[in-house]
Protein backbone atom coordinates (compact mmCIF):
# COMPACT_ATOMS: atom_id res chain seq x y z
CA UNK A 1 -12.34 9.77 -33.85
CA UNK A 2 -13.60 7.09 -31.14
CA UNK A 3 -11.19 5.84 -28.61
CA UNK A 4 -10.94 2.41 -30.40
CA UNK A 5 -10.01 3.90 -33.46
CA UNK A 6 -7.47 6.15 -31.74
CA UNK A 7 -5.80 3.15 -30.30
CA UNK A 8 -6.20 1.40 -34.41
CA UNK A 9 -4.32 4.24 -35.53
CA UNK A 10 -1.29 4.51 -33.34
CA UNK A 11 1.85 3.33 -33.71
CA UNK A 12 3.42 -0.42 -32.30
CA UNK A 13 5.48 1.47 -29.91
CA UNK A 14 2.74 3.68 -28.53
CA UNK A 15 0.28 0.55 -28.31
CA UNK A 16 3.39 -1.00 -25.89
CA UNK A 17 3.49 1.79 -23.76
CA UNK A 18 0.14 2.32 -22.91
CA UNK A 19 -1.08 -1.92 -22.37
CA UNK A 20 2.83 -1.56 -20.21
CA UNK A 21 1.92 2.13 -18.33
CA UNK A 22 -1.81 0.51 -17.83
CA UNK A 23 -0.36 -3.05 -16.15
CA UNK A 24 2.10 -0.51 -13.85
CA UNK A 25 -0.39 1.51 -12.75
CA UNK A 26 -2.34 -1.32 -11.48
CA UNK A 27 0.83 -3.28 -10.05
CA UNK A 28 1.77 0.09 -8.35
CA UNK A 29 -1.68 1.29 -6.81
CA UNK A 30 -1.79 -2.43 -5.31
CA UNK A 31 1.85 -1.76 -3.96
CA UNK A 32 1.39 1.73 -2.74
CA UNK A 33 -1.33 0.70 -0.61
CA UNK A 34 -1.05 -2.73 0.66
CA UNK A 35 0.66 -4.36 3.70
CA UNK A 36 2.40 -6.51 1.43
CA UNK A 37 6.08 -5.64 1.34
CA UNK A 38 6.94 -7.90 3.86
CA UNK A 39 5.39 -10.59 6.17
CA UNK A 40 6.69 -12.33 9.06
CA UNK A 41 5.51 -15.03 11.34
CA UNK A 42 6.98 -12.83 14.53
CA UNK A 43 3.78 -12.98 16.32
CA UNK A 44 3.87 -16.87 15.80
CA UNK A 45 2.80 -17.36 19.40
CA UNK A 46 -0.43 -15.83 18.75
CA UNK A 47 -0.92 -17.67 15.35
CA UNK A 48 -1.13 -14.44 13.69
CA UNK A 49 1.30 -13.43 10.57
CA UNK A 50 2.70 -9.83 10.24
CA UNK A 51 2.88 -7.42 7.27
CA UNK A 52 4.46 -3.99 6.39
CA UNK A 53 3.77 -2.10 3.67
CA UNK A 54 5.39 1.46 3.04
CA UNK A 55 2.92 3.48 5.11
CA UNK A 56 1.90 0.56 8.45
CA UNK A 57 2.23 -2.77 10.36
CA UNK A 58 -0.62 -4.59 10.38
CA UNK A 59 -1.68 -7.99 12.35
CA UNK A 60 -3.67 -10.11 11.03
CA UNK A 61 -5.25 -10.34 14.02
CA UNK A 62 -9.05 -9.35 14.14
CA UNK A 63 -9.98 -8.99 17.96
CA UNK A 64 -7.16 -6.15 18.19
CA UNK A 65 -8.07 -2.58 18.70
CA UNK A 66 -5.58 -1.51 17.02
CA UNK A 67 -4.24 -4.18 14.15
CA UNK A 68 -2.33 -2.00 12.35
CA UNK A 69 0.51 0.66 13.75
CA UNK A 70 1.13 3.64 11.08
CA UNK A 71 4.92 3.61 9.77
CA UNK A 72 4.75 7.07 7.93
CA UNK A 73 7.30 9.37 9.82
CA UNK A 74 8.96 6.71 11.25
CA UNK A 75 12.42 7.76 12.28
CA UNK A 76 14.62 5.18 9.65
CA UNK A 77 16.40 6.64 7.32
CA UNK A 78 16.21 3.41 4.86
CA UNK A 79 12.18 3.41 5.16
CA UNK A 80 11.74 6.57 4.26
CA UNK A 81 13.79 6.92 1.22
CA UNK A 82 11.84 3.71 -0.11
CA UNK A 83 8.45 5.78 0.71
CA UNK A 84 10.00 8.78 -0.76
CA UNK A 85 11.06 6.93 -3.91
CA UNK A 86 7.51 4.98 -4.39
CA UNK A 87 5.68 8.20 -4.00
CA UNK A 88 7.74 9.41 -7.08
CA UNK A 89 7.18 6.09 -8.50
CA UNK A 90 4.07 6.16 -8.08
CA UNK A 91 3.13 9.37 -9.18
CA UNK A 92 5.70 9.21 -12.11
CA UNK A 93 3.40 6.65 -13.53
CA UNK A 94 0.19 7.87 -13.04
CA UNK A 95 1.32 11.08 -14.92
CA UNK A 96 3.14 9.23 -17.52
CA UNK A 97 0.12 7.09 -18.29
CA UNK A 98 -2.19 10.08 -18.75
CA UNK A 99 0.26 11.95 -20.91
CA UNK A 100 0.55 8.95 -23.15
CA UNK A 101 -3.16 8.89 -23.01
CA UNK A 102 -3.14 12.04 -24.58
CA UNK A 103 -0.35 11.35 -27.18
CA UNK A 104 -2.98 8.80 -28.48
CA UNK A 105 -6.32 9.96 -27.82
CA UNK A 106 -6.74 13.42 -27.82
CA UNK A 107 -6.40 15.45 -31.25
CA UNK A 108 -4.91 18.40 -29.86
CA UNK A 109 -2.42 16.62 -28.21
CA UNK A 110 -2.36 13.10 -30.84
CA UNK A 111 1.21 12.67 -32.12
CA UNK A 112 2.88 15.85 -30.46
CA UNK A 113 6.42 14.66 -29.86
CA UNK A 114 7.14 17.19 -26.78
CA UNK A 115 3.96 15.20 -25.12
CA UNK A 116 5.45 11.97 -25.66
CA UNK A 117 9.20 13.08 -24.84
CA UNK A 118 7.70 14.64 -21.77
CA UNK A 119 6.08 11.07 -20.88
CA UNK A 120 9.04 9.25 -22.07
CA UNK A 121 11.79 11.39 -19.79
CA UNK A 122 9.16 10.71 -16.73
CA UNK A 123 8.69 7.35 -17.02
CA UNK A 124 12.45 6.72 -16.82
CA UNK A 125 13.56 8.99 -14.21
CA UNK A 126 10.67 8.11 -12.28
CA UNK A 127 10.94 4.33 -12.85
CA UNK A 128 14.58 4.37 -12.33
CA UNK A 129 14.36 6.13 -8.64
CA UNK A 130 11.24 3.76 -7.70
CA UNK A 131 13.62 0.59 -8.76
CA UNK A 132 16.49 2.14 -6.47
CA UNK A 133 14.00 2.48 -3.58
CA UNK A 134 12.81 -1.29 -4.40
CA UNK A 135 16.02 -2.27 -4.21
CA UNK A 136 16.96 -0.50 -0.86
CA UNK A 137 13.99 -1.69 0.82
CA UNK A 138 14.91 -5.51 -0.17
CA UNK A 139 18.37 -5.23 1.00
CA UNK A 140 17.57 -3.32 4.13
CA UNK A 141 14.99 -5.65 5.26
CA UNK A 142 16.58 -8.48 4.86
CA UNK A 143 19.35 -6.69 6.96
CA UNK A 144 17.17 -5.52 9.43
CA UNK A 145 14.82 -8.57 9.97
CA UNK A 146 16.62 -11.76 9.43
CA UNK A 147 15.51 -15.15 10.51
CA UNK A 148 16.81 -15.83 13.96
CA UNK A 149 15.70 -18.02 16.72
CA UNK A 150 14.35 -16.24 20.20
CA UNK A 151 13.44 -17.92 22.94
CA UNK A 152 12.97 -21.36 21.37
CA UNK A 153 10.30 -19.84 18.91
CA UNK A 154 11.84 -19.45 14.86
CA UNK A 155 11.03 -16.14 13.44
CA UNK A 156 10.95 -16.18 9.54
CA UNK A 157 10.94 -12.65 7.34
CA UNK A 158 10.24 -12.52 3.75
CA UNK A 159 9.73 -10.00 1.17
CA UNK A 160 6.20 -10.23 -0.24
CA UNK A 161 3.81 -9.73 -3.11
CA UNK A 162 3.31 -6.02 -3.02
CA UNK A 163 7.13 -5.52 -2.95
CA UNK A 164 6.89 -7.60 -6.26
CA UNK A 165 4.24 -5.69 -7.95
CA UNK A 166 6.55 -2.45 -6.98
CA UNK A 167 9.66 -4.07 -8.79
CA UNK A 168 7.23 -5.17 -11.89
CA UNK A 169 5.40 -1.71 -12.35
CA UNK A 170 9.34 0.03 -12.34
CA UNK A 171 10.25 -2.25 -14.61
CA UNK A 172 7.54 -1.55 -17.19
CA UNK A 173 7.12 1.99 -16.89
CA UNK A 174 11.38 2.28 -17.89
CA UNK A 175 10.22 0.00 -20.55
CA UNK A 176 7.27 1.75 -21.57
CA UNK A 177 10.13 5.21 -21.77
CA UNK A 178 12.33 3.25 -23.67
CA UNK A 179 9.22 2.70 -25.98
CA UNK A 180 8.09 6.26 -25.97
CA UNK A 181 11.80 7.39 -26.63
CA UNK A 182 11.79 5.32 -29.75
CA UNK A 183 8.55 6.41 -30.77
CA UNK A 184 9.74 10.08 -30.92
CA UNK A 185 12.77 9.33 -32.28
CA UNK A 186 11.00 7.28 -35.66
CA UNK A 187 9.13 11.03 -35.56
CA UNK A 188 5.77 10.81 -34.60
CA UNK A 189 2.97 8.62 -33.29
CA UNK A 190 -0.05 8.02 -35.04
CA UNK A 191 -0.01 6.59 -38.91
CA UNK A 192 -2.48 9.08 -41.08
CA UNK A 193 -4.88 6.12 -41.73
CA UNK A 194 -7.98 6.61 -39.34
């Protein structure tokens, strides 16, 4: 049985939670990576706009030697429960997304509740402690770097895109476990037409 006919043959609630686990584990390998948490214009002087992400602080300044400054092991307790909780987040759905691949496609695995309970159990732990570290990096941020006025020059902070696609890809893969818990409670995955 092809891949296509795999996907024919499974049930509405595995169909969700695949399309749902695929669209989060895009949204959260763009999050994971980019400088797009939050941006400021702090170095408005220069004309140059700056981002964090979870792991630097970049410029977008392109004569710099060094554009970027790594925020990994950065002493702040707040930062690096958000890191903490992404990387779970992030791995949580990566996982999750392969087990359900196997719940659909792979015949020694198709339709095996403990696979899909397994997936279904990850994906809302996982999602739930991502969303809590979503939600402590907005608040802290906003805290931490407020719009003020210094030295006559307005400094503006905002959350950005990439701390949007992290909200988004928590939000679908608890979905996508609320799915998969369903599925194994209706008792099984795959209809017997193939």
């Amino acid at each position: 049985m092809g891949v296509v006919d795999g996907f024919k043959s499974a049930s509405i609630f595995g169909k969700i939670a695949f399309i749902l686990l695929a669209v989060a584990s895009f949204c959260i390998i763009i999050a994971f990576t980019c400088t797009g948490w939050g941006e400021s214009n702090e170095n408005a002087g220069g004309g140059f706009q700056m981002h964090w992400g979870l792991w630097r602080r970049c410029t977008e300044e392109e004569t710099s030697t060094s554009p970027c400054s790594p925020l990994d092991g950065w002493a702040n307790d707040w930062w690096a429960f958000a890191q903490a909780a992404s990387c779970f987040g992030f791995f949580g759905i990566l996982v999750s997304f392969f087990l359900v691949i196997l719940y659909l496609f792979v015949d020694s695995c198709k339709g095996n509740g403990e696979v899909a309970t397994g997936a279904a159990i990850l994906c809302l732990v996982t999602g739930v402690i991502q969303l809590i570290g979503c939600i402590v990096f907005g608040v802290e941020f906003d805290d931490v770097y407020y719009d003020r006025t210094v030295g006559g020059v307005r400094l503006e902070y905002w959350l950005s895109y990439a701390f949007g696609m992290a909200i988004v890809a928590a939000l679908l893969e608890i979905v996508a476990g609320v799915l998969l818990i369903l599925e194994c409670k209706k008792g099984g995955g795959t209809s017997a037409s193939g």
